[in-house]
Every structure is written in structure tokens, then in C-alpha cells.
C-alpha atoms as a PDB file:
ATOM      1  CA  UNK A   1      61.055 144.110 109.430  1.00  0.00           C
ATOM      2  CA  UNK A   2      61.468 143.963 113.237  1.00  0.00           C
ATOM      3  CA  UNK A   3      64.866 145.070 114.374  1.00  0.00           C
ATOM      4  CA  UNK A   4      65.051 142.088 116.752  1.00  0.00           C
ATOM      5  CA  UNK A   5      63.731 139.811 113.938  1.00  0.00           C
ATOM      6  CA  UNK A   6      67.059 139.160 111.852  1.00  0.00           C
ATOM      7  CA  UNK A   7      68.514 138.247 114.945  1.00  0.00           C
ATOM      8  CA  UNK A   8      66.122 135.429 115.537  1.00  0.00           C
ATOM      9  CA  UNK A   9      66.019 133.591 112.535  1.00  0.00           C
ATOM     10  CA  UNK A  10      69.820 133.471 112.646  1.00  0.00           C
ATOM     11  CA  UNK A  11      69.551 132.034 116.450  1.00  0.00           C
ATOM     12  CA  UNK A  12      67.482 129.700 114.736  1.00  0.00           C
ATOM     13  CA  UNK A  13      69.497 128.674 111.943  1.00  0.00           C
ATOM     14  CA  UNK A  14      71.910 127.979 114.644  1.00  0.00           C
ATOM     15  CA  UNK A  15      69.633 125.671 116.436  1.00  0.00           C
ATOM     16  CA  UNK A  16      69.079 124.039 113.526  1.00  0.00           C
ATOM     17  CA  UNK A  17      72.743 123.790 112.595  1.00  0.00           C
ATOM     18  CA  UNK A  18      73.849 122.635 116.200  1.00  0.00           C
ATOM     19  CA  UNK A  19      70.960 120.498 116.526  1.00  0.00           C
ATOM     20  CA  UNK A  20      72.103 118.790 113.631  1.00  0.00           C
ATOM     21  CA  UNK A  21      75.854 118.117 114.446  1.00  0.00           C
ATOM     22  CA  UNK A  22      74.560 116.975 117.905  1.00  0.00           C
ATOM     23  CA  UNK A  23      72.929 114.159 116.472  1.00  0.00           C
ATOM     24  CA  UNK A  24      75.037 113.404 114.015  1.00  0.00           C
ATOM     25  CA  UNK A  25      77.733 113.570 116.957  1.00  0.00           C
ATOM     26  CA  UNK A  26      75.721 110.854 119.293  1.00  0.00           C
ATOM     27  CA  UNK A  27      74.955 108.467 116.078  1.00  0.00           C
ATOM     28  CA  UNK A  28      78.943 108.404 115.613  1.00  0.00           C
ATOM     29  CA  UNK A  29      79.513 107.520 119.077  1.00  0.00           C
ATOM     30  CA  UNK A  30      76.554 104.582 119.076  1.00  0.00           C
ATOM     31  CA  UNK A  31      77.028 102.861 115.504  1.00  0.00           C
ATOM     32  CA  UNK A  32      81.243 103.429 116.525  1.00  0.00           C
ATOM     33  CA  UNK A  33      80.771 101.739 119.417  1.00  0.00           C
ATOM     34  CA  UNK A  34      83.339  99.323 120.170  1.00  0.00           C
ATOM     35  CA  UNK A  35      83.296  95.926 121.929  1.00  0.00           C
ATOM     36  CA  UNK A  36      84.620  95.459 125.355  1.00  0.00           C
ATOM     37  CA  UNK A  37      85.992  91.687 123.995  1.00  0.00           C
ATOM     38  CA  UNK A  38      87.780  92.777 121.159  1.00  0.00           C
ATOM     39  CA  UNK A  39      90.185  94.612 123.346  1.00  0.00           C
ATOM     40  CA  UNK A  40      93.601  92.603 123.507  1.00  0.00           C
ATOM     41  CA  UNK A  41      94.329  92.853 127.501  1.00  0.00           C
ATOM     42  CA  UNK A  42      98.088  92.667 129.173  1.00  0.00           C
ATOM     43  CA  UNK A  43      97.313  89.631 129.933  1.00  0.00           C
ATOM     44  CA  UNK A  44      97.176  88.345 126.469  1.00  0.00           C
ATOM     45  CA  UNK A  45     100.311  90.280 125.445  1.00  0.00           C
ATOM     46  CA  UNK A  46     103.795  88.989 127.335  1.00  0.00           C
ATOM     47  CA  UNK A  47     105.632  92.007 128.598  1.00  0.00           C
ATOM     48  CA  UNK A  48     109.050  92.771 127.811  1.00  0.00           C
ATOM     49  CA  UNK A  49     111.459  94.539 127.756  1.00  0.00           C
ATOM     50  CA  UNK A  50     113.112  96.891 124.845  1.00  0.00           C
ATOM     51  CA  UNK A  51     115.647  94.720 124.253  1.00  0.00           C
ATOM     52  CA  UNK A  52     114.024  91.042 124.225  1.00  0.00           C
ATOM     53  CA  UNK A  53     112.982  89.444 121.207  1.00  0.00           C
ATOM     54  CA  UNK A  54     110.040  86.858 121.046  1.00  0.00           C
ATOM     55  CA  UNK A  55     109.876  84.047 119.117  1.00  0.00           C
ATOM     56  CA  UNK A  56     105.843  82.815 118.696  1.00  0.00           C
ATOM     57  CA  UNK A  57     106.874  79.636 117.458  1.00  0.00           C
ATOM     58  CA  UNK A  58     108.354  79.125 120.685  1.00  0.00           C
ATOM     59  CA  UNK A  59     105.095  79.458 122.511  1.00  0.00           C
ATOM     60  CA  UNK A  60     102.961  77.385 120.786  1.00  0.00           C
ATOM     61  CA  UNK A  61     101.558  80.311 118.453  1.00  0.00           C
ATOM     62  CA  UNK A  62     102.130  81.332 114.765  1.00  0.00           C
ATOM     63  CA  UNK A  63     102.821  84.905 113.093  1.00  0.00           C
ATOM     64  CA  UNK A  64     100.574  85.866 111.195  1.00  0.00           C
ATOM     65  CA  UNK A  65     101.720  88.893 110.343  1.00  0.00           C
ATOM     66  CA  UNK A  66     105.300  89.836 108.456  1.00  0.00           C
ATOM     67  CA  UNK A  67     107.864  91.495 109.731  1.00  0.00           C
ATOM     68  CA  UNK A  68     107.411  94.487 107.598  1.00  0.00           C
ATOM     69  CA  UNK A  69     107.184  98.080 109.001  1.00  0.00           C
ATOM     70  CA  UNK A  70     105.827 101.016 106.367  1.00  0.00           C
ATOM     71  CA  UNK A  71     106.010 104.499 106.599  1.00  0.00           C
ATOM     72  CA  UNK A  72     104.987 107.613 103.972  1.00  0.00           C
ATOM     73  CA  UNK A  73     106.337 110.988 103.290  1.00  0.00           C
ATOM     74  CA  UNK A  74     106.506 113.002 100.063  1.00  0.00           C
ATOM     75  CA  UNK A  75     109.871 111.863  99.244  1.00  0.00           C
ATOM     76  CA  UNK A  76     112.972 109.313  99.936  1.00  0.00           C
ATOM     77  CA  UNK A  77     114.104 111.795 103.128  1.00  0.00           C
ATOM     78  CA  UNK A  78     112.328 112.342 106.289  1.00  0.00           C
ATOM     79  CA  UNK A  79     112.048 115.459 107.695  1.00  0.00           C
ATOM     80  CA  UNK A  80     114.974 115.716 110.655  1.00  0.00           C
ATOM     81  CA  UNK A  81     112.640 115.859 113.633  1.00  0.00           C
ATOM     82  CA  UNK A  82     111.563 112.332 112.802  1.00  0.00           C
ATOM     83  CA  UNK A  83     114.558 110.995 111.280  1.00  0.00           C
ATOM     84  CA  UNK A  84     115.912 109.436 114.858  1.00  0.00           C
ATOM     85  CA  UNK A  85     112.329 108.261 115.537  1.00  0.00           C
ATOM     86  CA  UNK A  86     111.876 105.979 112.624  1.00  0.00           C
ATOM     87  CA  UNK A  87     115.744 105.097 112.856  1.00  0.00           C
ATOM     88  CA  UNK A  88     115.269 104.426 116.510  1.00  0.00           C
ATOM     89  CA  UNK A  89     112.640 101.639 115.794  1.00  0.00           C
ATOM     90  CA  UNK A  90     114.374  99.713 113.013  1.00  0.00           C
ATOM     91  CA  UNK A  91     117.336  99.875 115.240  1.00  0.00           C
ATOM     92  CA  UNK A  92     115.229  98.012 117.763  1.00  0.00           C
ATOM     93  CA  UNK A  93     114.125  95.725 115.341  1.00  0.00           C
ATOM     94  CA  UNK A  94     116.551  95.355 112.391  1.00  0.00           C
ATOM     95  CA  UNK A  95     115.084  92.228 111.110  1.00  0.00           C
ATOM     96  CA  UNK A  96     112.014  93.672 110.247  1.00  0.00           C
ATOM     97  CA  UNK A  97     112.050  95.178 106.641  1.00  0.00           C
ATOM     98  CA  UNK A  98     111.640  98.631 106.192  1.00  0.00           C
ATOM     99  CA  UNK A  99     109.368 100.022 103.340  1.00  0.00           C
ATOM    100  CA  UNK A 100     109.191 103.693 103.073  1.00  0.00           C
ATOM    101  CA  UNK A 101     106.028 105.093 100.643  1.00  0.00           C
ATOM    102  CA  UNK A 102     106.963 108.689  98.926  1.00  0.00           C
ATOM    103  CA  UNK A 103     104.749 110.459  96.633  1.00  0.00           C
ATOM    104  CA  UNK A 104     105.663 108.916  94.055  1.00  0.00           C
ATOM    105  CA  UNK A 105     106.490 105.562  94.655  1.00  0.00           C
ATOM    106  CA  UNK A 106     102.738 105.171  96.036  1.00  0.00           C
ATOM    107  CA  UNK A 107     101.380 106.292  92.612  1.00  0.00           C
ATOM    108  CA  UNK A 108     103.560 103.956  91.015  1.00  0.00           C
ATOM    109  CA  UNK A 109     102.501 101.206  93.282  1.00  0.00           C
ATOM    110  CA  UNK A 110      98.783 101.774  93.156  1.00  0.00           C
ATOM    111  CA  UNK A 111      99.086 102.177  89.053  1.00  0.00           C
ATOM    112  CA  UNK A 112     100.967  98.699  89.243  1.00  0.00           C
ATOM    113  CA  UNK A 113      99.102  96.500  91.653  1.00  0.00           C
ATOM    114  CA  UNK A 114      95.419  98.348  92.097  1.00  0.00           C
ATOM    115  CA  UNK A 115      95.017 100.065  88.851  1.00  0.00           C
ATOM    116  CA  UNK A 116      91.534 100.490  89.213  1.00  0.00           C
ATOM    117  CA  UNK A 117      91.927 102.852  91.984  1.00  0.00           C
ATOM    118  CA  UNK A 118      94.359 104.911  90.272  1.00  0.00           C
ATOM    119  CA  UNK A 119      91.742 107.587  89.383  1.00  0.00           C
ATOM    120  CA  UNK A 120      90.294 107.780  92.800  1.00  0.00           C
ATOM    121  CA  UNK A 121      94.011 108.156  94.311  1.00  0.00           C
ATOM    122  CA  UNK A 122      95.027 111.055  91.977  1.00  0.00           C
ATOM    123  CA  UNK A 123      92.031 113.066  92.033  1.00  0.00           C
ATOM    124  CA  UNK A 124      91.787 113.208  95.567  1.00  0.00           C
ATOM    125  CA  UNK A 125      91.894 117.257  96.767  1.00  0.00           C
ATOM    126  CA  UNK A 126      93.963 116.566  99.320  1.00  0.00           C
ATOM    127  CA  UNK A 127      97.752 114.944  99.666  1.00  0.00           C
ATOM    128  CA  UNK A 128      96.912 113.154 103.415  1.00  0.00           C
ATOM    129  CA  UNK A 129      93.671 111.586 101.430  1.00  0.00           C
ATOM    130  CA  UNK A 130      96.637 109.712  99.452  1.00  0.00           C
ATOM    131  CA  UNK A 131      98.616 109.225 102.091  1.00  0.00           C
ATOM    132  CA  UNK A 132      95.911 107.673 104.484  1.00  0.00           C
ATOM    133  CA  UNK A 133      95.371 105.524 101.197  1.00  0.00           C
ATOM    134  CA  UNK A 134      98.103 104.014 100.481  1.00  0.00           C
ATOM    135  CA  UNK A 135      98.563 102.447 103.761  1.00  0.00           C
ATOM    136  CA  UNK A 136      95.916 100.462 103.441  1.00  0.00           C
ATOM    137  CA  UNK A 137      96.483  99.058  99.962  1.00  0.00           C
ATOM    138  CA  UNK A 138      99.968  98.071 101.144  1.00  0.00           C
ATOM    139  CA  UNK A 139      98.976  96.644 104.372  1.00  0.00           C
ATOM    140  CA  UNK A 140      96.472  94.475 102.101  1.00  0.00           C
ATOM    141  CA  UNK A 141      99.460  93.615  99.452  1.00  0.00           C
ATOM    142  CA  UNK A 142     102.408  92.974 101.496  1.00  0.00           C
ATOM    143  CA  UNK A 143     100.651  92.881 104.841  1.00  0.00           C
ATOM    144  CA  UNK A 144     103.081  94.012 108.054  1.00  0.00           C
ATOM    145  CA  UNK A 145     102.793  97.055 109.931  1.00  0.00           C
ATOM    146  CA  UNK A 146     102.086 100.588 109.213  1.00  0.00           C
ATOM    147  CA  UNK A 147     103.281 103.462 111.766  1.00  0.00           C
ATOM    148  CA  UNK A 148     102.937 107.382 111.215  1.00  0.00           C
ATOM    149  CA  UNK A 149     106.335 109.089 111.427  1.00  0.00           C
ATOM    150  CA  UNK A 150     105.578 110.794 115.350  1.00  0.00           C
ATOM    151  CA  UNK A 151     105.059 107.638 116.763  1.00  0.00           C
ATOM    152  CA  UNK A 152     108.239 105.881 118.320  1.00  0.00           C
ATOM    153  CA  UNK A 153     108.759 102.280 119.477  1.00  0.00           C
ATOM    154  CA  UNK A 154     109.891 101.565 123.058  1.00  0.00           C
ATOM    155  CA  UNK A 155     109.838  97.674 122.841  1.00  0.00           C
ATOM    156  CA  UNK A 156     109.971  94.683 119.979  1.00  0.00           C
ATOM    157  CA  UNK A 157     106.273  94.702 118.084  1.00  0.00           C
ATOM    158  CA  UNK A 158     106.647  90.913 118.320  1.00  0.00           C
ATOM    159  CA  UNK A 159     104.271  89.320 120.440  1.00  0.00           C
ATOM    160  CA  UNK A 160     101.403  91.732 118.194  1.00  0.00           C
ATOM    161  CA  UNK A 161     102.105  89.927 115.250  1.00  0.00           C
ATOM    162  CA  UNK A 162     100.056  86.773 116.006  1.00  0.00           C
ATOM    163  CA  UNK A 163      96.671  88.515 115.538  1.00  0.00           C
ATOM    164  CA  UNK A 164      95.270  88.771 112.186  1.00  0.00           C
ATOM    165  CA  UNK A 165      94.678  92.480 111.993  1.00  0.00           C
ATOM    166  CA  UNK A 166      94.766  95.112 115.283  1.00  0.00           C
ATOM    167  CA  UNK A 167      93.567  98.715 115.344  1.00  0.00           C
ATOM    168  CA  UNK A 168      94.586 101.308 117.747  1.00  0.00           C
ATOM    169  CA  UNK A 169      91.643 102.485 120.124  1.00  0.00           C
ATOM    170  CA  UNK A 170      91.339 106.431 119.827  1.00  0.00           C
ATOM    171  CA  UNK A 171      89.525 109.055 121.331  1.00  0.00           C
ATOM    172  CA  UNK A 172      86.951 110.179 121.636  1.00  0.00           C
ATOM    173  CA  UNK A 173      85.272 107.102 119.677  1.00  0.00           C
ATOM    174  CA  UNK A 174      86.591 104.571 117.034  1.00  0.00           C
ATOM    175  CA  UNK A 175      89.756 103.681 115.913  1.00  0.00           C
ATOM    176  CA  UNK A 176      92.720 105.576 114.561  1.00  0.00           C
ATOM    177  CA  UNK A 177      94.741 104.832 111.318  1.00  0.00           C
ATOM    178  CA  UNK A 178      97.808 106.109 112.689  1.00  0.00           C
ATOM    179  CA  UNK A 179      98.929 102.705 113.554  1.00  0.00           C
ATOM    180  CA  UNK A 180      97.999  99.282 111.573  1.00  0.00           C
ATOM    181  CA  UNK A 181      99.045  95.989 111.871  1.00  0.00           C
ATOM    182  CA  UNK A 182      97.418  93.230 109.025  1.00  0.00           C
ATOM    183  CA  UNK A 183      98.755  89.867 107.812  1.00  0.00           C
ATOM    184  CA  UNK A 184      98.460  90.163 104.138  1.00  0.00           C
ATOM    185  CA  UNK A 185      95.164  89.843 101.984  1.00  0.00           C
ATOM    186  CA  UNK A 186      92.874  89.974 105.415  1.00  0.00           C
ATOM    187  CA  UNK A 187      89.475  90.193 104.524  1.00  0.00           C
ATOM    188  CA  UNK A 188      89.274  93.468 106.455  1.00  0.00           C
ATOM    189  CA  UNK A 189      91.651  95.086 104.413  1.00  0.00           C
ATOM    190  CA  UNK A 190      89.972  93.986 101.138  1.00  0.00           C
ATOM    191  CA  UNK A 191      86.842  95.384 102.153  1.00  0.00           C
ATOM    192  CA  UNK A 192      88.716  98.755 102.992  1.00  0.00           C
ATOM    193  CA  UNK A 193      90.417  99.584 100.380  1.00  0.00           C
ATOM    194  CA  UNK A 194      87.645  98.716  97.657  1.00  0.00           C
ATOM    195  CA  UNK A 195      84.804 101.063 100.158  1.00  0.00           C
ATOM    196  CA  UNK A 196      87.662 104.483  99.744  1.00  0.00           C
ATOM    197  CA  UNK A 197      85.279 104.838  96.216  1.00  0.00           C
ATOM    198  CA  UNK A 198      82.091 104.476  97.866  1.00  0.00           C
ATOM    199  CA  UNK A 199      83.194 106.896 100.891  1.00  0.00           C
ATOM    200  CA  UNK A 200      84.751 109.248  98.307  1.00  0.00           C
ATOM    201  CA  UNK A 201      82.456 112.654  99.113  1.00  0.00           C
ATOM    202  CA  UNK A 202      83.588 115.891 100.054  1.00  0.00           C
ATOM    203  CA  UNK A 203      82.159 117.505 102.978  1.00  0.00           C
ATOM    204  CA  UNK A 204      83.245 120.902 102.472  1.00  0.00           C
ATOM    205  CA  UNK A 205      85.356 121.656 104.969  1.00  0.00           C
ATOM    206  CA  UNK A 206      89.023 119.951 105.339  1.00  0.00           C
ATOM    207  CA  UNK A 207      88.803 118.333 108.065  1.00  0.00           C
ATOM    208  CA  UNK A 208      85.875 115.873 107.599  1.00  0.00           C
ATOM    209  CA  UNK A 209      86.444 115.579 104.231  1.00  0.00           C
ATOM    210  CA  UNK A 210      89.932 113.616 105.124  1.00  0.00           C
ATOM    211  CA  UNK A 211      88.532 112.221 107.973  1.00  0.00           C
ATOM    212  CA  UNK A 212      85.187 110.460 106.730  1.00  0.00           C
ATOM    213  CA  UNK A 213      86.879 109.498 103.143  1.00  0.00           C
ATOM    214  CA  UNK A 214      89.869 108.307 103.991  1.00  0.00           C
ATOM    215  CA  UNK A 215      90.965 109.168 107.368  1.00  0.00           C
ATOM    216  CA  UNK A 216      90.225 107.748 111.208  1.00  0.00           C
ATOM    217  CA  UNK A 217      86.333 107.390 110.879  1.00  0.00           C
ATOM    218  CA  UNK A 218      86.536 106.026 107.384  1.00  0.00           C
ATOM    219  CA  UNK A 219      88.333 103.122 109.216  1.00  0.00           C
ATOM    220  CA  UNK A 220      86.282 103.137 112.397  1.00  0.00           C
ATOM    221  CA  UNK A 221      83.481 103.220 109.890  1.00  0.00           C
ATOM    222  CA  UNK A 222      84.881  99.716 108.043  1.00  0.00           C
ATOM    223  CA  UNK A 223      85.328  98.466 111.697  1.00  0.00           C
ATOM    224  CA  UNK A 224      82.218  98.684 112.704  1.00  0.00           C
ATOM    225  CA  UNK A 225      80.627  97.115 109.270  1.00  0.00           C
ATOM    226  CA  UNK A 226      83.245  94.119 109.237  1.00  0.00           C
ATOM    227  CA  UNK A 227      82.883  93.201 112.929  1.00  0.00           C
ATOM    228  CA  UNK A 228      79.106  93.552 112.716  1.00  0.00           C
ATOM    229  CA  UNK A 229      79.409  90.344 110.309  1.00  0.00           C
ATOM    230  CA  UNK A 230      82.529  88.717 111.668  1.00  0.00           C
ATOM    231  CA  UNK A 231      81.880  87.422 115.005  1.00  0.00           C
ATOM    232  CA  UNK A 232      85.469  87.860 117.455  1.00  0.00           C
ATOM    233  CA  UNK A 233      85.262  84.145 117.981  1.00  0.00           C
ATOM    234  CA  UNK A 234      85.970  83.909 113.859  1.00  0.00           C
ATOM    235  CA  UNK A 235      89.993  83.001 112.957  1.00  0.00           C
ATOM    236  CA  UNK A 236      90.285  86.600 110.783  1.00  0.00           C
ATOM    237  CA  UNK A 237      88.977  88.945 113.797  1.00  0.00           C
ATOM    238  CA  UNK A 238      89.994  92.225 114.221  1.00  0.00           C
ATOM    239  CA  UNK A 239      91.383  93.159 117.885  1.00  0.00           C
ATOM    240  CA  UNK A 240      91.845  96.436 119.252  1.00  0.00           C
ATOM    241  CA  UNK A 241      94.600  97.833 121.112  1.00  0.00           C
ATOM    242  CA  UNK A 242      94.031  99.887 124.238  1.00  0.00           C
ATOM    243  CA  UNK A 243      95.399 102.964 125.382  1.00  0.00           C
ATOM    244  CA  UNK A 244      97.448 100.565 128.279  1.00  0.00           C
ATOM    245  CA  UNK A 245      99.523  99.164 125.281  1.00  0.00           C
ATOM    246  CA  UNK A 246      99.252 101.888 122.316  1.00  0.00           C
ATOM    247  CA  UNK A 247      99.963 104.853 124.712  1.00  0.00           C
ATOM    248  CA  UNK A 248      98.513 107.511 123.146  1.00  0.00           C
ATOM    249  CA  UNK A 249      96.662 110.283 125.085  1.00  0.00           C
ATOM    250  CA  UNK A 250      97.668 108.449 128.333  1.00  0.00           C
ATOM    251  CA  UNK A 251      98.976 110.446 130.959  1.00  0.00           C
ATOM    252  CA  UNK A 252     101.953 109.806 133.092  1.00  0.00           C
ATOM    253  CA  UNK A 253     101.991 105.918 134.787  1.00  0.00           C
ATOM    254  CA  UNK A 254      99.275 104.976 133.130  1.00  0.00           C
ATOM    255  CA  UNK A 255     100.434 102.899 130.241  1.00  0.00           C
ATOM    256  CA  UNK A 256     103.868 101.546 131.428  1.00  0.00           C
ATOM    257  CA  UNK A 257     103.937  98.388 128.967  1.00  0.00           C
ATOM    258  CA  UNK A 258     102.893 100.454 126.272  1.00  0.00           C
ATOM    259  CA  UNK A 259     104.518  99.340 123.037  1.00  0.00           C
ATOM    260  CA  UNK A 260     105.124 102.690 121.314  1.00  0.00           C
ATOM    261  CA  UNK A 261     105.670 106.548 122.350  1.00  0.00           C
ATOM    262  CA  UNK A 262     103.692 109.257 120.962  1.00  0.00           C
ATOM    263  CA  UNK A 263     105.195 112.794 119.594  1.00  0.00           C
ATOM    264  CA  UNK A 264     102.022 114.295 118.435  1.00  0.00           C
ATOM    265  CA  UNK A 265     103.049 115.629 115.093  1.00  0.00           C
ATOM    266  CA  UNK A 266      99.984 115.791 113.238  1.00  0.00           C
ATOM    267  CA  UNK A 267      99.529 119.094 111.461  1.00  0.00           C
ATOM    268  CA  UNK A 268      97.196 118.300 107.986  1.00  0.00           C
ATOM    269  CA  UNK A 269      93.753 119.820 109.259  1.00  0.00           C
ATOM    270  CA  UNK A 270      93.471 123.355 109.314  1.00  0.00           C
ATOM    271  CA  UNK A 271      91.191 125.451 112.015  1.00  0.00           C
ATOM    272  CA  UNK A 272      87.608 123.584 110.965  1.00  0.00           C
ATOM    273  CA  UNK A 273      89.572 120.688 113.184  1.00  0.00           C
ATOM    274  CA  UNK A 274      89.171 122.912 116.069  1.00  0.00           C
ATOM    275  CA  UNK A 275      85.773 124.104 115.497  1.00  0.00           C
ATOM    276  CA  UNK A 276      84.403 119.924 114.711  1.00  0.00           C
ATOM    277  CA  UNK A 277      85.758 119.634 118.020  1.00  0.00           C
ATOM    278  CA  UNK A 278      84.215 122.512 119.713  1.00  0.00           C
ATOM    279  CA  UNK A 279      81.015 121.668 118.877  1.00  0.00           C
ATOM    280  CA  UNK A 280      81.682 118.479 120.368  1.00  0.00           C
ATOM    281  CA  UNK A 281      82.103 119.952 123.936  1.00  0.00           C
ATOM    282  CA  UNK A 282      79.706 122.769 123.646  1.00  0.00           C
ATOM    283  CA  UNK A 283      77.187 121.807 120.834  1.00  0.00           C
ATOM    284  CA  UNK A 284      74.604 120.577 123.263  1.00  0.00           C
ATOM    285  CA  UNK A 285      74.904 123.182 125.529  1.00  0.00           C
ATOM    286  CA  UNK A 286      74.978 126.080 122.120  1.00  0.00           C
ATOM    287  CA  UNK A 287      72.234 124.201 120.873  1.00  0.00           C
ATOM    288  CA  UNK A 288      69.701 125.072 123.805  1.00  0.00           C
ATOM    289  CA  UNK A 289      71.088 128.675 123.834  1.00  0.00           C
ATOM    290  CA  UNK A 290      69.950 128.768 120.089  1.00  0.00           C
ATOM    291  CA  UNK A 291      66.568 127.611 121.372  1.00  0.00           C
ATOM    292  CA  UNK A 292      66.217 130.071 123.811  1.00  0.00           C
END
């Protein structure tokens, strides 16, 4: 065999390879696609302060969803470097109930209310696969909002609560599930938690397993299929909320009536994270290098 021939089949395995994840990569960012109207605007929100409550009832409007905030960790204490930032938002908001998920209260819960999930839940490979999970089965039972440990409040979720369900835009396409807000039962919410079975696949690596079964494009998947049958002009839409008022990944000034803080704490993916997103900056570029 040629000396220099080894070296090209593996240049073209890596075309292959790159040319793959490069289309996979643009079909994500066309069928996740989100639309421009389902974005709540400032204008639609009031702005407050951190200290003012708002009554909907008072302006005409109903809440829809209950005053319930949820969190998960493995057990009944929270690890000290987000103990003030969960305490610091049901100090803001003390009439809002609190409902903290541990490992085992979330088994018990699924085994009680959705006990034909419970083989799905416990044979999942990984623990963040259970605990992206179980947010949305209590979102659809109890309805309310769910928030991830490292992100804090800086104002009363109030005025948020008269849309049916809202999703937090992320980058760099779809939705995250970092932050949910649902009234109880939606329709969007049923259809979620019954597709985690159908979307239950590994995909080798840690990373994309979590994130297509369970994780942030498992959700921006079930976006895309429920608002591709529910027109936004429909009572049980789904709205979106921008960077302006979720504050995530915004830089300094440019979300100042954002409703929350962000501490960037998550630490569940291992090293394939970096690579999935490496070939999303350079695969295009790699992939013509391969070619060459």
C-alpha cells in the first residue's frame, strides 16, 4: 500500500464525518427555527421594579399559571453556592410555593402520578436525563414554574404568569429547559412528557445523548412540532422569552428589565460538549480541508 494512501482515506472519513454533522448542524437550525411573533416584547410585559408586586386581575387579565416555583437536586439540601440564590428568589416572592424535587422524591412522584413512565425514568444512563424529566411531568401536574438552581431572580415573575406556557430563547438555536413556566395540564406539556419514550435513543456520546432525549433540543424539538399545529393566534400558545427579558448570554446594558440573573453553573456534559460545539464553528471550514 502507498505510504500516502492511509492518510487519505482517513482525510476522507473525515469529510465524510464533518460533512455529515454539517448538515445535520444546518437542518437543526432550519426545522428549530423560531417565529419572530411568538416572541413576548417589553412592550407586552410591564416593567418593574424588584420590589413591586402585580396583580393581573387588576389589569383586566387572568393568571394562568400558579404561583408555584420548582427546583431539583439529589437531595433535601442545596449545595451552598446556590443556597442564597434560590433563598434570594422566594424571599422576593414568598407567596409563591416552593417545591423542591430530590432524587428520590421524583421517583416517588413519577411511580405515583405517571407510572407508566417509571421504567423509562429509572433506566435512563444518566442522572440529568431524570432530572431534565421530572420537570416536565411536574410542570404538567401541578403546573407553575421551573428554574435551574444558577439562575437568580431580580424582579417578581408576576406579570409572566398570564401566558399559557413560555420558553426561554437560547443560543445558538431553540429553546432551553433551564427555565419553564406552564399553567397546569397544557397541551404542550402533555405532548412532552409522553414523546421522552419515543426520543429515548442513545447517541453515544454524553452530551447529545442528554441533550436530544431529554435535554434543550428534546424541548426545542416538541416546540417546533406543537407550534407547527397550534397557530400563536390559538388561546394555549406557547411564547418565547427573549434574551432582553431572560438575560442569559447578554452582555452588559443589554437586558436591563431582564427578569432573572444568570450564574452559569452547568457542569453535567463532559468534553464531547466542547467538541459538538467545535464542529459547529469550524465543521464547514474542516470539512473542505478533508476534501482537499
Amino acid at each position: 500500500m502507498p505510504p500516502r494512501r492511509p492518510f487519505y482515506i482517513f482525510l476522507s472519513i473525515l469529510a465524510l464525518f464533518l460533512i455529515g454533522t454539517v448538515i445535520v448542524l444546518s437542518s437543526v437550525t432550519y426545522y428549530l427555527a423560531i417565529d419572530p411573533s411568538a416572541y413576548l416584547t417589553e412592550d407586552e410585559v410591564p416593567v418593574l421594579d424588584n420590589t413591586t408586586r402585580w396583580n393581573p386581575a387588576h389589569h383586566g387579565q387572568v393568571e394562568r399559571i400558579p404561583r408555584i416555583i420548582h427546583q431539583t437536586w439529589k437531595t433535601n439540601t442545596l449545595p451552598a453556592r446556590w443556597q442564597g440564590i434560590s433563598q434570594a428568589c422566594r424571599d422576593m416572592m414568598p407567596d409563591y410555593e416552593y417545591m423542591l424535587w430530590t432524587d428520590e422524591s421524583s421517583r416517588e412522584f413519577i411511580a405515583t402520578h405517571y407510572p407508566w413512565f417509571l421504567d423509562t425514568f429509572n433506566d435512563y444512563t444518566y442522572a440529568i436525563q431524570r432530572a431534565d424529566a421530572i420537570r416536565y411531568f411536574v410542570l404538567h401536574h401541578y403546573g407553575g414554574v421551573y428554574i435551574d438552581l444558577d439562575i437568580g431572580c431580580l424582579k417578581p415573575m408576576d406579570p409572566l404568569l398570564v401566558y399559557p406556557v413560555i420558553l426561554p430563547k437560547t443560543i445558538p438555536v431553540g429553546v432551553s429547559n433551564d427555565l419553564m413556566f406552564a399553567e397546569k395540564g397544557h397541551p404542550f406539556l402533555e405532548q412532552t412528557i409522553h414523546n421522552l419514550v419515543t426520543f429515548d435513543h442513545s447517541w453515544v456520546l454524553n452530551y447529545p445523548t442528554v441533550m436530544f432525549s431529554t435535554g434543550p433540543m428534546f424541548l426545542s424539538a416538541q416546540y417546533g412540532l406543537f407550534a407547527s399545529s397550534h397557530p400563536l393566534t390559538a388561546g394555549g400558545q406557547v411564547r418565547i422569552l427573549p434574551k432582553s427579558l431572560y438575560g442569559k448570554n447578554a452582555i452588559e446594558g443589554e437586558a436591563p428589565h431582564s427578569f432573572f440573573s444568570h450564574f452559569y453553573g452547568s457542569s453535567w456534559h463532559a468534553d464531547d460538549a466542547a467538541f459538538i460545539g467545535f464542529l459547529g464553528t469550524w465543521g464547514k471550514g474542516l470539512m473542505w480541508v478533508g476534501l482537499v
